[in-house]
Protein backbone atom coordinates (compact mmCIF):
# COMPACT_ATOMS: atom_id res chain seq x y z
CA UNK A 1 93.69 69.94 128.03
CA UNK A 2 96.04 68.27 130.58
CA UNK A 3 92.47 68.20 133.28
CA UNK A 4 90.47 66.56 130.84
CA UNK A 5 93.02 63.76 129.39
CA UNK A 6 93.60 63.22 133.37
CA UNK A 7 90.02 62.51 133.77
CA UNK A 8 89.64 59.78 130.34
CA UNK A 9 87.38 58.55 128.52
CA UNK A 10 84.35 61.00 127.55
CA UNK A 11 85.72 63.89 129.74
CA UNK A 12 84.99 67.10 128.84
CA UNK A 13 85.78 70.48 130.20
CA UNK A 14 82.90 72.43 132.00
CA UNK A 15 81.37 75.24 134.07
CA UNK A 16 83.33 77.99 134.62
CA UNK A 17 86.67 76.57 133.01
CA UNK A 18 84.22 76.02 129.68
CA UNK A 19 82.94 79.44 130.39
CA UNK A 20 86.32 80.86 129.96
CA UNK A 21 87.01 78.88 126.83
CA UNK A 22 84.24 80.15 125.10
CA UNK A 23 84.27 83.67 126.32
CA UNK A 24 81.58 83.36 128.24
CA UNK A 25 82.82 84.73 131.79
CA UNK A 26 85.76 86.37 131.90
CA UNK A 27 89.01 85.01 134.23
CA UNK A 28 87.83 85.03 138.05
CA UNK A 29 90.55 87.41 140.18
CA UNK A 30 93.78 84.92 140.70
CA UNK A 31 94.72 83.45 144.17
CA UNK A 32 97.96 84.18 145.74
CA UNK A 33 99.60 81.57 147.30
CA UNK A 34 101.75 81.58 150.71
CA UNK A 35 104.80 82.03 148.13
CA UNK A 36 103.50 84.48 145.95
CA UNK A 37 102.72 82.84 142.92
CA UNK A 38 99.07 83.59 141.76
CA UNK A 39 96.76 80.59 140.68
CA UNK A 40 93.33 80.33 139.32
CA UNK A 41 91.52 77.63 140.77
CA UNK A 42 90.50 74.20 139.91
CA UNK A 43 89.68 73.51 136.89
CA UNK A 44 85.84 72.04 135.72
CA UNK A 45 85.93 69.08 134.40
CA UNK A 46 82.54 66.93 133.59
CA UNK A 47 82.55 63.16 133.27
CA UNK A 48 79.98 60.25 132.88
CA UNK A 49 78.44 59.16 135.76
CA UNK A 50 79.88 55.77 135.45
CA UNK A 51 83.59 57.26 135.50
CA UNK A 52 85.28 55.15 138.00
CA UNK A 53 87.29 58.73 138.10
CA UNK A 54 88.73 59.68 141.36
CA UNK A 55 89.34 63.46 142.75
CA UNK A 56 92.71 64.61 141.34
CA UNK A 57 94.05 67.75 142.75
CA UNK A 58 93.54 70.89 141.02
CA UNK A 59 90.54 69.80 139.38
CA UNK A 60 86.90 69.83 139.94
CA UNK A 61 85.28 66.58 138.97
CA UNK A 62 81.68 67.03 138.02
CA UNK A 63 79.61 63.42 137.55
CA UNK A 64 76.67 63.90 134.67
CA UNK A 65 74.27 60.66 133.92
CA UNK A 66 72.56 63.58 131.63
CA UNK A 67 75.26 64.76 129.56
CA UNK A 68 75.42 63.51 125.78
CA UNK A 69 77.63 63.38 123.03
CA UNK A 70 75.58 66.21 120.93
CA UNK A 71 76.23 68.74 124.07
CA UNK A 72 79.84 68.44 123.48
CA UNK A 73 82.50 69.53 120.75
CA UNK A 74 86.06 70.47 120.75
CA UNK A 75 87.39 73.98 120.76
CA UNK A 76 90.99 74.63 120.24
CA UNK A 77 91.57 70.67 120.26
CA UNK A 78 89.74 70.69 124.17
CA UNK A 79 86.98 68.96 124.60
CA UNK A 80 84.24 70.94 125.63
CA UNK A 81 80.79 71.43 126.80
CA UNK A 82 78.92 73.09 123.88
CA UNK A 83 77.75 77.25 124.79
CA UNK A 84 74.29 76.28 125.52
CA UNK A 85 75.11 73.14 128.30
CA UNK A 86 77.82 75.42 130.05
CA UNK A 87 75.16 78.04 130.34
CA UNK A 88 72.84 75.37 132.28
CA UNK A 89 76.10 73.96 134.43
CA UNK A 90 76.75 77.78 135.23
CA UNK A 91 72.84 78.46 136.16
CA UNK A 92 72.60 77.33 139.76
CA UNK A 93 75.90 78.10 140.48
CA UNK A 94 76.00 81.70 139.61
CA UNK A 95 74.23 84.87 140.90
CA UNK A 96 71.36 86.23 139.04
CA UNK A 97 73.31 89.14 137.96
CA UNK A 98 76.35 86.93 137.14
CA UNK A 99 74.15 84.71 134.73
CA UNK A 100 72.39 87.62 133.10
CA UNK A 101 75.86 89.21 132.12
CA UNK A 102 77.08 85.48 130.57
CA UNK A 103 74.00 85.09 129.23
């Protein structure tokens, strides 16, 4: 939630961090860091093109002129991309196998 309040107005969470909220993919393996804490990544975060949004660390902006209001809902109080628009973010960025098994 703290990703996509960071990012304002008509940001939504997306991709693989939307995967994971729905149950879509599972949680990719963690990343240690130099100290030994484990982290998982940036997370996906989708805004409208027009966002005047800068890159904020930990997070992977994502700018969409085609995303609209009816692809989006809230899930747990999050907003989120809806199932079927974080299948088509995930589609050219997964493998074949990948997307078959979150499809």
């Amino acid at each position: 939630m703290a990703a996509v309040l960071a990012c304002g107005e008509g940001a939504v969470l997306s991709h693989q961090s939307a995967a994971l909220l729905w149950g879509i993919r599972r949680r990719a393996r963690r990343l240690s860091t130099a100290d030994g804490r484990e982290e998982s990544g940036p997370v996906d975060v989708t805004v409208p093109r027009t966002s005047g949004m800068r890159r904020r660390e930990g997070i992977a902006l994502h700018r969409s002129s085609t995303l609209t209001a009816d692809q989006c809902t809230r899930r747990d109080g999050i907003p989120v991309t809806k199932p079927a628009r974080t299948l088509a973010d995930l589609r050219p960025v997964l493998s074949e196998p990948r997307f078959a098994a979150a499809l």
